[in-house]
C-alpha atoms as a PDB file:
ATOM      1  CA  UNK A   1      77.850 133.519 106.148  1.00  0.00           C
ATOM      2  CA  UNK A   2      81.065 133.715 108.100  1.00  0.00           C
ATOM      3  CA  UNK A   3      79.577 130.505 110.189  1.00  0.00           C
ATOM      4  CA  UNK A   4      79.239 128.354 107.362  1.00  0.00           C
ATOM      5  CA  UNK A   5      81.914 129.127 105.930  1.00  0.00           C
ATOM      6  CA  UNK A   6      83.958 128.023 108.487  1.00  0.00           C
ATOM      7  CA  UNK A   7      82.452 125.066 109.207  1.00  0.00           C
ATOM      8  CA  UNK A   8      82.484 124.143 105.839  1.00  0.00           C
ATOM      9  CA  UNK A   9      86.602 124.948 105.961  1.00  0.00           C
ATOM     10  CA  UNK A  10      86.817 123.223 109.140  1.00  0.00           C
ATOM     11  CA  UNK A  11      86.903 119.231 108.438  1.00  0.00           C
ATOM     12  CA  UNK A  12      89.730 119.749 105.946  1.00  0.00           C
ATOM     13  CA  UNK A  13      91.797 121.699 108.463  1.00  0.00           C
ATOM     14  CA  UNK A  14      90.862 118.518 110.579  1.00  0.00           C
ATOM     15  CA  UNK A  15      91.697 116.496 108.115  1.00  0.00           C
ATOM     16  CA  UNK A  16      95.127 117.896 106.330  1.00  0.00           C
ATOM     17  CA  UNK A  17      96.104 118.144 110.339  1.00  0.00           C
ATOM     18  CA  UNK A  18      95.360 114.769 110.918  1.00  0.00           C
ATOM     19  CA  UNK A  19      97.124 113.580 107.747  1.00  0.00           C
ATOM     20  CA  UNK A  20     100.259 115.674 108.954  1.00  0.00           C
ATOM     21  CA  UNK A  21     100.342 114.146 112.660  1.00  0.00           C
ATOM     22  CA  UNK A  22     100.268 110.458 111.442  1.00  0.00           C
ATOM     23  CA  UNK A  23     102.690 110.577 108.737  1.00  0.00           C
ATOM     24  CA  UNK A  24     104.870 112.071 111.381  1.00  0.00           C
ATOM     25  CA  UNK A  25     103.806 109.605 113.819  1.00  0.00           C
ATOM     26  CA  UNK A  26     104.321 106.804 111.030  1.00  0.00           C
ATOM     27  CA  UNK A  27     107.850 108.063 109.910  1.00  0.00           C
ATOM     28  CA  UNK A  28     109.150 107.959 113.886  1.00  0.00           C
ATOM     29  CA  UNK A  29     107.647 104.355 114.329  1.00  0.00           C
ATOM     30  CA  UNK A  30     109.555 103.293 111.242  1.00  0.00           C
ATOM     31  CA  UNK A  31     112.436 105.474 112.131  1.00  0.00           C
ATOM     32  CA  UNK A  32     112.844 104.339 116.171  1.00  0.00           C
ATOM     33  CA  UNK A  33     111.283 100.773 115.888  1.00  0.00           C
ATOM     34  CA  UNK A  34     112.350  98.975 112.417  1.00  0.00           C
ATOM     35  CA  UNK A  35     115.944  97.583 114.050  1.00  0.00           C
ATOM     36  CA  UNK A  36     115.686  93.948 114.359  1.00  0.00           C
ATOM     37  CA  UNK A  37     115.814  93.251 117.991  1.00  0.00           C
ATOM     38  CA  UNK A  38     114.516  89.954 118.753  1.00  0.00           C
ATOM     39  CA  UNK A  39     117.058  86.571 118.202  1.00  0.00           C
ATOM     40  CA  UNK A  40     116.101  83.750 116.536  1.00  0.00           C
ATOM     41  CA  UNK A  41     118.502  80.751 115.544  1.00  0.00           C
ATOM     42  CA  UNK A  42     121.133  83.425 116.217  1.00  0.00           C
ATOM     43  CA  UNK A  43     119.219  85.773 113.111  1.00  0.00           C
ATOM     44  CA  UNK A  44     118.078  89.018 114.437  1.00  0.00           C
ATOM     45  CA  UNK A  45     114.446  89.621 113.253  1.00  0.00           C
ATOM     46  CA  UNK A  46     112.202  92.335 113.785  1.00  0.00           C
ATOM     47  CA  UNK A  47     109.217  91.743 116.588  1.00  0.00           C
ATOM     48  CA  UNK A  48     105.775  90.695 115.823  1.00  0.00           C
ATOM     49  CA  UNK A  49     104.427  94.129 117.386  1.00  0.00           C
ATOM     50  CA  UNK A  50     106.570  96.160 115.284  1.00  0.00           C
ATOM     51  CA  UNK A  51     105.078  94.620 111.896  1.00  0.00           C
ATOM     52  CA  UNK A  52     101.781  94.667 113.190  1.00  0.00           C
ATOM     53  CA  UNK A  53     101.942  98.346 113.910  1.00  0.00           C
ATOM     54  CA  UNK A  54     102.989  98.967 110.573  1.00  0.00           C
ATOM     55  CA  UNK A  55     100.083  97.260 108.624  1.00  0.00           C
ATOM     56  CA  UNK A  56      97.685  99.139 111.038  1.00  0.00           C
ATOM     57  CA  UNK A  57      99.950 102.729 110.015  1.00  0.00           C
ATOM     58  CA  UNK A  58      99.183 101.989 106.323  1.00  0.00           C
ATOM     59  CA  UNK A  59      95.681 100.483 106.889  1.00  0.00           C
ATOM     60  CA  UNK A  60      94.397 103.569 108.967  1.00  0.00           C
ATOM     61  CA  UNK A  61      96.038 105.693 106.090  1.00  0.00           C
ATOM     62  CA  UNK A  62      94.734 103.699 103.196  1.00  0.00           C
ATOM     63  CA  UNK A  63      90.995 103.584 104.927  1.00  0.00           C
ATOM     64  CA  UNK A  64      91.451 107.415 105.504  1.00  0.00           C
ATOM     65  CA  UNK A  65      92.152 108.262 101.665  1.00  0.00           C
ATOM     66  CA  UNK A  66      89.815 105.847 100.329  1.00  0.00           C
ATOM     67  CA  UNK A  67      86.469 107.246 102.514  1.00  0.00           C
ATOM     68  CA  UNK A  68      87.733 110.842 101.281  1.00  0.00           C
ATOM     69  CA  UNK A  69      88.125 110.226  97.995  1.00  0.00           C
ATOM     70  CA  UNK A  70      84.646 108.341  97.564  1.00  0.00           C
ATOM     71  CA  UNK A  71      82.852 111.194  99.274  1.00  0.00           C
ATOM     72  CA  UNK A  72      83.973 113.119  96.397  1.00  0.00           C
ATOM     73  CA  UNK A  73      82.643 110.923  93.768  1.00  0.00           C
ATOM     74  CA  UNK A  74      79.443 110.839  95.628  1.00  0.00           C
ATOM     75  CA  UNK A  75      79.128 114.233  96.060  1.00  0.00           C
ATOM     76  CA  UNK A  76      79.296 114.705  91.828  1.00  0.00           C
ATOM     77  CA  UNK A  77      80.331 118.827  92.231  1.00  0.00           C
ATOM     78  CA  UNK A  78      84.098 118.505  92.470  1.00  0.00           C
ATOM     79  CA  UNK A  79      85.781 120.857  90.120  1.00  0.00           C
ATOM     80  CA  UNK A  80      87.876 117.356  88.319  1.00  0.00           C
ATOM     81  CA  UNK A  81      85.100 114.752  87.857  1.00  0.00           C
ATOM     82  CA  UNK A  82      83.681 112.526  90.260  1.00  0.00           C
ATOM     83  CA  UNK A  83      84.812 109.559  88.276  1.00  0.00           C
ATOM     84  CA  UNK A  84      88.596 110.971  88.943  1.00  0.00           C
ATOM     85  CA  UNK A  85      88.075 110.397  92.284  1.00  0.00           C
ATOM     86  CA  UNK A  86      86.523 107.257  92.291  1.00  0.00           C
ATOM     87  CA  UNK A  87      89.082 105.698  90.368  1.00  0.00           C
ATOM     88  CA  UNK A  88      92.069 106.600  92.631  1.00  0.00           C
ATOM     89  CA  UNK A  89      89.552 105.463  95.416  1.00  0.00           C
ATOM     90  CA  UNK A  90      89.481 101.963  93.949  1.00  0.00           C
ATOM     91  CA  UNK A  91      92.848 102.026  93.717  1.00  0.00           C
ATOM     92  CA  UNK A  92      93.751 103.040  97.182  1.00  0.00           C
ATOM     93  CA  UNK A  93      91.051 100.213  98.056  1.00  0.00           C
ATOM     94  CA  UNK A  94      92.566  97.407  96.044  1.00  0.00           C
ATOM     95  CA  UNK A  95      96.222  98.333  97.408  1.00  0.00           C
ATOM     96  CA  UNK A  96      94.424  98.538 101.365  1.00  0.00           C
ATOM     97  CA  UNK A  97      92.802  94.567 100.724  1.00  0.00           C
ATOM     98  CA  UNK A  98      95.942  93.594  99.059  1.00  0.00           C
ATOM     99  CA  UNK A  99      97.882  94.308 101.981  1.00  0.00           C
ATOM    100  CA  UNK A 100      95.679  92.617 104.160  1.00  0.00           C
ATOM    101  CA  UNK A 101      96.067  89.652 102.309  1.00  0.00           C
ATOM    102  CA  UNK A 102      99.474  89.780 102.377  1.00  0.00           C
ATOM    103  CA  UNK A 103      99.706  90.909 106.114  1.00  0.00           C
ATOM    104  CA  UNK A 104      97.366  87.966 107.119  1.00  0.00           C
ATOM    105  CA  UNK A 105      99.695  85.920 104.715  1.00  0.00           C
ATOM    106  CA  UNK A 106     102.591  86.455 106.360  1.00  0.00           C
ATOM    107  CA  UNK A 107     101.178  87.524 110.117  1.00  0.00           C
ATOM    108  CA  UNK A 108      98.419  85.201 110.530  1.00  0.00           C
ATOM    109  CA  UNK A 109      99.607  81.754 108.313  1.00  0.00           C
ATOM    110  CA  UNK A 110     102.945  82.538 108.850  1.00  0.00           C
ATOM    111  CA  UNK A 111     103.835  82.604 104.886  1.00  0.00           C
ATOM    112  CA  UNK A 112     106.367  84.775 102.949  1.00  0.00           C
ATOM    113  CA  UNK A 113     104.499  85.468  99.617  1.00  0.00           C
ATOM    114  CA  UNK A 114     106.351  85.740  96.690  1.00  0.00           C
ATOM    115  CA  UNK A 115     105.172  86.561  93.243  1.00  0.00           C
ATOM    116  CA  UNK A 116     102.587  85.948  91.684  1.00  0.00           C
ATOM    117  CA  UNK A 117     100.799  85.446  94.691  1.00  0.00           C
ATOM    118  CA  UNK A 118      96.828  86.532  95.770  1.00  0.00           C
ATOM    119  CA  UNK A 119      97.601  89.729  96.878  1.00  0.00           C
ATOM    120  CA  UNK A 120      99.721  90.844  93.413  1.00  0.00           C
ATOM    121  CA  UNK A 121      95.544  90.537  91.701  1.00  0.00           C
ATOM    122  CA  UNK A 122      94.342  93.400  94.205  1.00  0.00           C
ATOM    123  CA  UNK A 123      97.887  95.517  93.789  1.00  0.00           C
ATOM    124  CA  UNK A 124      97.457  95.210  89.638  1.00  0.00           C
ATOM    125  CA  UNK A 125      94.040  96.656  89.890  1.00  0.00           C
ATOM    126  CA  UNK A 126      95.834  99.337  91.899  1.00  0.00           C
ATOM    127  CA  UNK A 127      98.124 100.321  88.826  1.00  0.00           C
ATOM    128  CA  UNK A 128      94.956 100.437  86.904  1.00  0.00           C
ATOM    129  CA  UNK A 129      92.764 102.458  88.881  1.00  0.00           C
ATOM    130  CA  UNK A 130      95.628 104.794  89.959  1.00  0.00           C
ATOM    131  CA  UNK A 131      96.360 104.986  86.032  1.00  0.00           C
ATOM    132  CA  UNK A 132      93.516 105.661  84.965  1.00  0.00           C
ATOM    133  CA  UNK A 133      92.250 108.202  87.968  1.00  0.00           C
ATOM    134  CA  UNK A 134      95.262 110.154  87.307  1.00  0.00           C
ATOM    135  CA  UNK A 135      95.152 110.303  83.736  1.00  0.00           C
ATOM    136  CA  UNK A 136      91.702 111.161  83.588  1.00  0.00           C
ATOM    137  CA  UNK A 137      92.849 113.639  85.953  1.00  0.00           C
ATOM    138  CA  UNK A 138      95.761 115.063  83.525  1.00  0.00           C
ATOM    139  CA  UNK A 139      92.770 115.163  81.135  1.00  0.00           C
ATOM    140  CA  UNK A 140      89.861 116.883  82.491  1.00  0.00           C
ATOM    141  CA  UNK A 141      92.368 119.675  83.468  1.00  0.00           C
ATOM    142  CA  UNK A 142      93.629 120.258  80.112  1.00  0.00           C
ATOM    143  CA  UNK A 143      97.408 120.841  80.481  1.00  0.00           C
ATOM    144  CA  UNK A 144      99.217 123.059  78.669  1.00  0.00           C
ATOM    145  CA  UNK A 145     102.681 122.656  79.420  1.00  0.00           C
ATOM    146  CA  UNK A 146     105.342 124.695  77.931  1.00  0.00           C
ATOM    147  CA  UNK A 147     108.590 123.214  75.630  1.00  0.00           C
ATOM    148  CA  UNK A 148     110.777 123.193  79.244  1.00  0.00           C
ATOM    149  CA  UNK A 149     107.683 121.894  80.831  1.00  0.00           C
ATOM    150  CA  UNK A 150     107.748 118.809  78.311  1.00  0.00           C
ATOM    151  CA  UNK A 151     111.789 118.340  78.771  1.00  0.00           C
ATOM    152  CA  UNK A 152     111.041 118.248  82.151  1.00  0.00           C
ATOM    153  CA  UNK A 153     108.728 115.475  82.033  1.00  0.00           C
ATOM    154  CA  UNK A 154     110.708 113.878  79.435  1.00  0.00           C
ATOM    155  CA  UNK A 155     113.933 113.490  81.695  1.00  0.00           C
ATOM    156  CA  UNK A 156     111.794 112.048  84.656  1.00  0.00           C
ATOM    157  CA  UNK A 157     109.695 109.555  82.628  1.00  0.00           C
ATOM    158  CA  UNK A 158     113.514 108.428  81.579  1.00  0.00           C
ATOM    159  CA  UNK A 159     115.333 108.305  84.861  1.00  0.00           C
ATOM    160  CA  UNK A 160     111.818 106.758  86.151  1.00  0.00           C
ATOM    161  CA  UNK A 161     112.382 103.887  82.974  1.00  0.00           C
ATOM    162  CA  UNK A 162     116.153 103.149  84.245  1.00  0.00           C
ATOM    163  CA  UNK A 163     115.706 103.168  87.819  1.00  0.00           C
ATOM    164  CA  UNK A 164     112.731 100.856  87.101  1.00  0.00           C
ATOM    165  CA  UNK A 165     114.587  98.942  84.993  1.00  0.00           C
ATOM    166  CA  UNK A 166     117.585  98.415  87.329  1.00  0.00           C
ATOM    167  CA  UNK A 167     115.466  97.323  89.433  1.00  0.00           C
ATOM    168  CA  UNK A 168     113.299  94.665  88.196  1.00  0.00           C
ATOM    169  CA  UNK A 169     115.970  92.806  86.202  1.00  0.00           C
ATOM    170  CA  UNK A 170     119.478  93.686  87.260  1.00  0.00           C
ATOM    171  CA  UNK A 171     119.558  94.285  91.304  1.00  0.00           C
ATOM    172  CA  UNK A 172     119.882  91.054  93.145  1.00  0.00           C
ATOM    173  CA  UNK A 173     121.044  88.999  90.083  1.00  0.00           C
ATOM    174  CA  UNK A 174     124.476  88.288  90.620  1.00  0.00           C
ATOM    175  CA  UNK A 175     124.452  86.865  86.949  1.00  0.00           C
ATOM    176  CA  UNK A 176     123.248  89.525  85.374  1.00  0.00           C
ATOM    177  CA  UNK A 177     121.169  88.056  83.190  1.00  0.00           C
ATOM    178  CA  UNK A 178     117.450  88.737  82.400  1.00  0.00           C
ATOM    179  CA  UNK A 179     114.520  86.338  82.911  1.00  0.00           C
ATOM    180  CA  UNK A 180     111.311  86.102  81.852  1.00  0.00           C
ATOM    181  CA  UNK A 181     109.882  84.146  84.417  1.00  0.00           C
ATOM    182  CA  UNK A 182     106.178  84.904  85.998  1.00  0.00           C
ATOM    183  CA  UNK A 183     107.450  86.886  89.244  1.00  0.00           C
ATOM    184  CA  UNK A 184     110.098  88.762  86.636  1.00  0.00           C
ATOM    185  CA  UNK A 185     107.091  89.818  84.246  1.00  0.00           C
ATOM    186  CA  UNK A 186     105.054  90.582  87.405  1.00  0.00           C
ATOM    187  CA  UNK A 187     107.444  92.730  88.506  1.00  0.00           C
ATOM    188  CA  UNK A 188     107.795  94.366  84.889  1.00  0.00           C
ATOM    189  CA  UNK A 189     104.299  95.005  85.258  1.00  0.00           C
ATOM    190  CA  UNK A 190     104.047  97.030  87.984  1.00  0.00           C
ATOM    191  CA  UNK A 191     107.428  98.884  86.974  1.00  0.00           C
ATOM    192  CA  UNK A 192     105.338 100.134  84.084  1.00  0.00           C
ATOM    193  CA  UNK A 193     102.641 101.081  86.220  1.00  0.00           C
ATOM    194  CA  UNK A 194     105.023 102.768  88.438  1.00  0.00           C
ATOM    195  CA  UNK A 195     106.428 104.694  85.045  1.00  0.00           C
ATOM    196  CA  UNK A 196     102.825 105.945  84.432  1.00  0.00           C
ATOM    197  CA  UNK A 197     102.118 107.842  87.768  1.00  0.00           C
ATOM    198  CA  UNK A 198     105.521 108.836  88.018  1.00  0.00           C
ATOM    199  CA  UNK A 199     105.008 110.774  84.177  1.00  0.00           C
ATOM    200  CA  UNK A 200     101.041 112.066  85.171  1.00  0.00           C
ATOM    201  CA  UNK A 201     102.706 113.373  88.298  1.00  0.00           C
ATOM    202  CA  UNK A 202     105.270 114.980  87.235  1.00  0.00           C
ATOM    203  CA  UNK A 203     102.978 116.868  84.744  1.00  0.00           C
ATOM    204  CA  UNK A 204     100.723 117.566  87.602  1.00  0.00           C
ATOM    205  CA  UNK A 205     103.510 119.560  89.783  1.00  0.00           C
ATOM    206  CA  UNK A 206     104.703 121.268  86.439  1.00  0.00           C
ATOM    207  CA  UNK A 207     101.189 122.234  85.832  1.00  0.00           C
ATOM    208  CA  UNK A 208     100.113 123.553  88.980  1.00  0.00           C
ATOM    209  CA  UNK A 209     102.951 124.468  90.805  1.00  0.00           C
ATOM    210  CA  UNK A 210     101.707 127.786  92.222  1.00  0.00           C
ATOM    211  CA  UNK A 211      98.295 128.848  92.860  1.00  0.00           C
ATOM    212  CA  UNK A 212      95.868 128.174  95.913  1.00  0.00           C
ATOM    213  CA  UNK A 213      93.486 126.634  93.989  1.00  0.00           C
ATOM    214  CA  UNK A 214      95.871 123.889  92.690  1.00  0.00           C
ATOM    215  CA  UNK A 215      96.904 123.111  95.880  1.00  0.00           C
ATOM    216  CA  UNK A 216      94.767 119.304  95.491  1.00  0.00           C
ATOM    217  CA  UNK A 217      96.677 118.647  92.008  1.00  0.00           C
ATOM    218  CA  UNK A 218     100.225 119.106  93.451  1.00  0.00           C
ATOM    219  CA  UNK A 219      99.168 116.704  96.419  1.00  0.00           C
ATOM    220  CA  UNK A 220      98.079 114.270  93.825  1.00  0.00           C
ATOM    221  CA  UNK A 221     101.585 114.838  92.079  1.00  0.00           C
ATOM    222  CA  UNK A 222     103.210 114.446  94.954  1.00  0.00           C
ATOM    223  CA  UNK A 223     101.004 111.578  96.120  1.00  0.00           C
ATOM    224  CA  UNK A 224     102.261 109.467  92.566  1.00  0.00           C
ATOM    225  CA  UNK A 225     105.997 110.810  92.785  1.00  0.00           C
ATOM    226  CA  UNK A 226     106.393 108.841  96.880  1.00  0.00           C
ATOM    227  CA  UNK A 227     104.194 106.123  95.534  1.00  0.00           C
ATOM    228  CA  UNK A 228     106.546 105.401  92.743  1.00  0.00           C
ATOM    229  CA  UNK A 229     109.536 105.975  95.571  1.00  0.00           C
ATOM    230  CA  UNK A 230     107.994 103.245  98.057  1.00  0.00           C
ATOM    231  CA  UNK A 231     107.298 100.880  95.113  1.00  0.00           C
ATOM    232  CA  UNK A 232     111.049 100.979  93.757  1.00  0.00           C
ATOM    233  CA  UNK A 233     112.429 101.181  97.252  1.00  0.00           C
ATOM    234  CA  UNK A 234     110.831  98.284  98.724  1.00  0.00           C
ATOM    235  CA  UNK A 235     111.175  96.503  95.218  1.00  0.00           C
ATOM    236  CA  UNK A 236     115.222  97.447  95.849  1.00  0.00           C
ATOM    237  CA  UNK A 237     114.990  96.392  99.248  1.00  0.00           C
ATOM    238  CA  UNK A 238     112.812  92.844  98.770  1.00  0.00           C
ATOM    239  CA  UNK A 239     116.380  91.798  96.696  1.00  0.00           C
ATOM    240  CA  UNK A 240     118.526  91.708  99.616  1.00  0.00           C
ATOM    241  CA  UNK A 241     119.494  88.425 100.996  1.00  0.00           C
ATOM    242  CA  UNK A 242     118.179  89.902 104.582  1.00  0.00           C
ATOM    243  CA  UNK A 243     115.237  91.188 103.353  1.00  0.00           C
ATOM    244  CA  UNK A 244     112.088  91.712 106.363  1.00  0.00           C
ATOM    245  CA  UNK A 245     108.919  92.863 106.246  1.00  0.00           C
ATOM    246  CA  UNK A 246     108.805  96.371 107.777  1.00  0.00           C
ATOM    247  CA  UNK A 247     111.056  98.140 106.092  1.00  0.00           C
ATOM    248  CA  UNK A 248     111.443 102.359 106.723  1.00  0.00           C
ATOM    249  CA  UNK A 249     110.523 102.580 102.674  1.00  0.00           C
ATOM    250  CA  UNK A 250     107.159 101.578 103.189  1.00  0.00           C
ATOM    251  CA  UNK A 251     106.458 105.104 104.953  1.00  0.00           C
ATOM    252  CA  UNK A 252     106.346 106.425 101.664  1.00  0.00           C
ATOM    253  CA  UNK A 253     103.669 104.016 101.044  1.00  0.00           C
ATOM    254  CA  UNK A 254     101.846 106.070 103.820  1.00  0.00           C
ATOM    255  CA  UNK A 255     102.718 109.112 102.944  1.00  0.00           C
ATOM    256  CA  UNK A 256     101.567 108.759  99.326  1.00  0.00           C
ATOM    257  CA  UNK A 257      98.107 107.833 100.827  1.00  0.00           C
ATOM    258  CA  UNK A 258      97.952 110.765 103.421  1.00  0.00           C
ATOM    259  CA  UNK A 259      98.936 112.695 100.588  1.00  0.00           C
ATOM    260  CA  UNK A 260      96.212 111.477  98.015  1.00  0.00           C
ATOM    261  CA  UNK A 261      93.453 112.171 101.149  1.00  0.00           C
ATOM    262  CA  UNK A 262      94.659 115.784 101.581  1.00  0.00           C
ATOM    263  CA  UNK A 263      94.347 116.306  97.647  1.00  0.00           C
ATOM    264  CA  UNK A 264      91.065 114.524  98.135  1.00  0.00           C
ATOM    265  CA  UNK A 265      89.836 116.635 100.944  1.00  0.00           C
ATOM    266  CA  UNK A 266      91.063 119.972  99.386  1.00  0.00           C
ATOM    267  CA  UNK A 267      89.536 119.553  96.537  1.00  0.00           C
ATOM    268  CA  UNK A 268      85.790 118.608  98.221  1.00  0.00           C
ATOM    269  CA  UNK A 269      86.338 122.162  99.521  1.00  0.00           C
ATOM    270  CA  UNK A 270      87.191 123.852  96.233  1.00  0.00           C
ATOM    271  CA  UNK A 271      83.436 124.230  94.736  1.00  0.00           C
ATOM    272  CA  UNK A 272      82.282 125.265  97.999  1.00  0.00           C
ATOM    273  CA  UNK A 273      84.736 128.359  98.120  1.00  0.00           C
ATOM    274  CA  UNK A 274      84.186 129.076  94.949  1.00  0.00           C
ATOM    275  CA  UNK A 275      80.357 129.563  95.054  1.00  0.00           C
ATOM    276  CA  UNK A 276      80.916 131.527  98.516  1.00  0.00           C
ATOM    277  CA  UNK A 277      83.146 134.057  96.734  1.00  0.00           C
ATOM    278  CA  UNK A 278      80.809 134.229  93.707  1.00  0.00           C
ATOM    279  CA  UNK A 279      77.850 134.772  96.271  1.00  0.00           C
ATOM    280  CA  UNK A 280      79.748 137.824  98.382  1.00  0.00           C
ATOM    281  CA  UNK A 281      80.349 139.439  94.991  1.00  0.00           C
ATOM    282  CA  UNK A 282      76.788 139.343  94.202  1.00  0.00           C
ATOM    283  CA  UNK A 283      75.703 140.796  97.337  1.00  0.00           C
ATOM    284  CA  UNK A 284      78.610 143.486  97.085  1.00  0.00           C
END
């Protein structure tokens, strides 16, 4: 028993390890290789390499998460659903071949996409698979969240609405003024979007903040609290005048993905333990 056990334990150590070592490895890339270095026309821009590493830090990430989270929807006995799972796996797909687009895009044609462009199709489907993985998640769990739990979630959902909306209409308008043009109500979009995880996730960590057996759900918080954070950072960041590609915010692009793989990994395991336990009892 001890044997299987632990080789049933085994590939998540592997794999919450793994996730560990390359959000480390992706945070000191970012960290000790994002200064511009190479002159052009007198502007200082960032080397090819260095933006080609970083699509291949999110892509490995992204692939990772996604191949995790669909084993769980095939394998129809985790604890939350299989359709949970698959819908956060379609959504960590759509943002992967997104960002291929928009690396090739930008890498390969030499383009700078702005919105709407092909890419912003795939990273909408994102916002709605994320949505409604994590909601579904929220519901098959049943929450019940206390008055201060509720306050709580209350105050984030509105400093999540004015940082969003900061962002998306009033940083990098010198005029101040508010448009309603198609990259503006793009943008609005996926600030809503944003708004969404950033509320299911904070009921998530309120939910399951302690416990061993929630340790998947407070990843998957977690997961939606840096994916709002890289959104609305590199959203911030995309306004400035010397804007490049590469930017440190997008680790937390990468970490939100490590992050949903470990919740996705964690809770594979979850059934299993539980059935071993059961079993030893009924021997005992």
């Amino acid at each position: 028993m001890s044997k299987t056990k632990s080789s049933s334990l085994l590939p998540t150590q592997y794999v919450v390890l793994g996730g560990i070592i390359w959000a480390v490895l992706s945070l000191l890339f970012y960290l000790l290789f994002s200064p511009p270095t190479v002159e052009v026309n007198g502007e200082l821009l960032r080397p090819g390499w260095y933006r080609i590493g970083t699509y291949i830090f999110q892509t490995v990430a992204i692939a990772v998460s996604c191949l995790l989270c669909i084993r769980n929807w095939q394998g129809r006995k985790v604890m939350s659903g299989a359709n949970v799972w698959l819908t956060i796996g379609l959504g960590v797909f759509s943002w992967g071949l997104g960002n291929l687009i928009f690396g090739y895009m930008e890498l390969g044609m030499g383009l700078e996409p702005t919105p709407p462009a092909i890419p912003d199709i795939f990273f909408v489907l994102t916002y709605v698979f994320l949505s409604i993985g994590m909601v579904s998640a929220v519901i098959s769990r049943k929450l019940n969240l206390d008055l201060k739990q509720w306050l709580i979630v209350a105050l984030v959902g509105a400093a999540g609405i004015i940082a969003a909306g900061y962002i998306t209409f009033f940083a990098g308008n010198p005029s101040g003024g508010i448009t309603f043009d198609p990259a503006t109500m793009l943008l609005t979009l996926y600030a809503l979007g944003d708004i969404l995880i950033l509320i299911v996730a904070a009921m998530l960590l309120l939910a399951f903040w302690g416990g061993r057996f929630a340790q998947s759900w407070r990843l998957l918080g977690a997961a939606g609290v840096f994916m709002f954070v890289g959104d609305l950072g590199f959203s911030l960041a995309s306004t400035a005048e010397t804007y490049q590609s590469g930017e440190p915010i997008e680790f937390f692009w990468i970490l939100a993905f490590v992050l949903f793989g470990m919740a996705a990994a964690l809770e594979h395991d979850q059934p299993k333990s539980s059935r071993s336990r059961s079993s030893s009892r009924r021997r005992g």
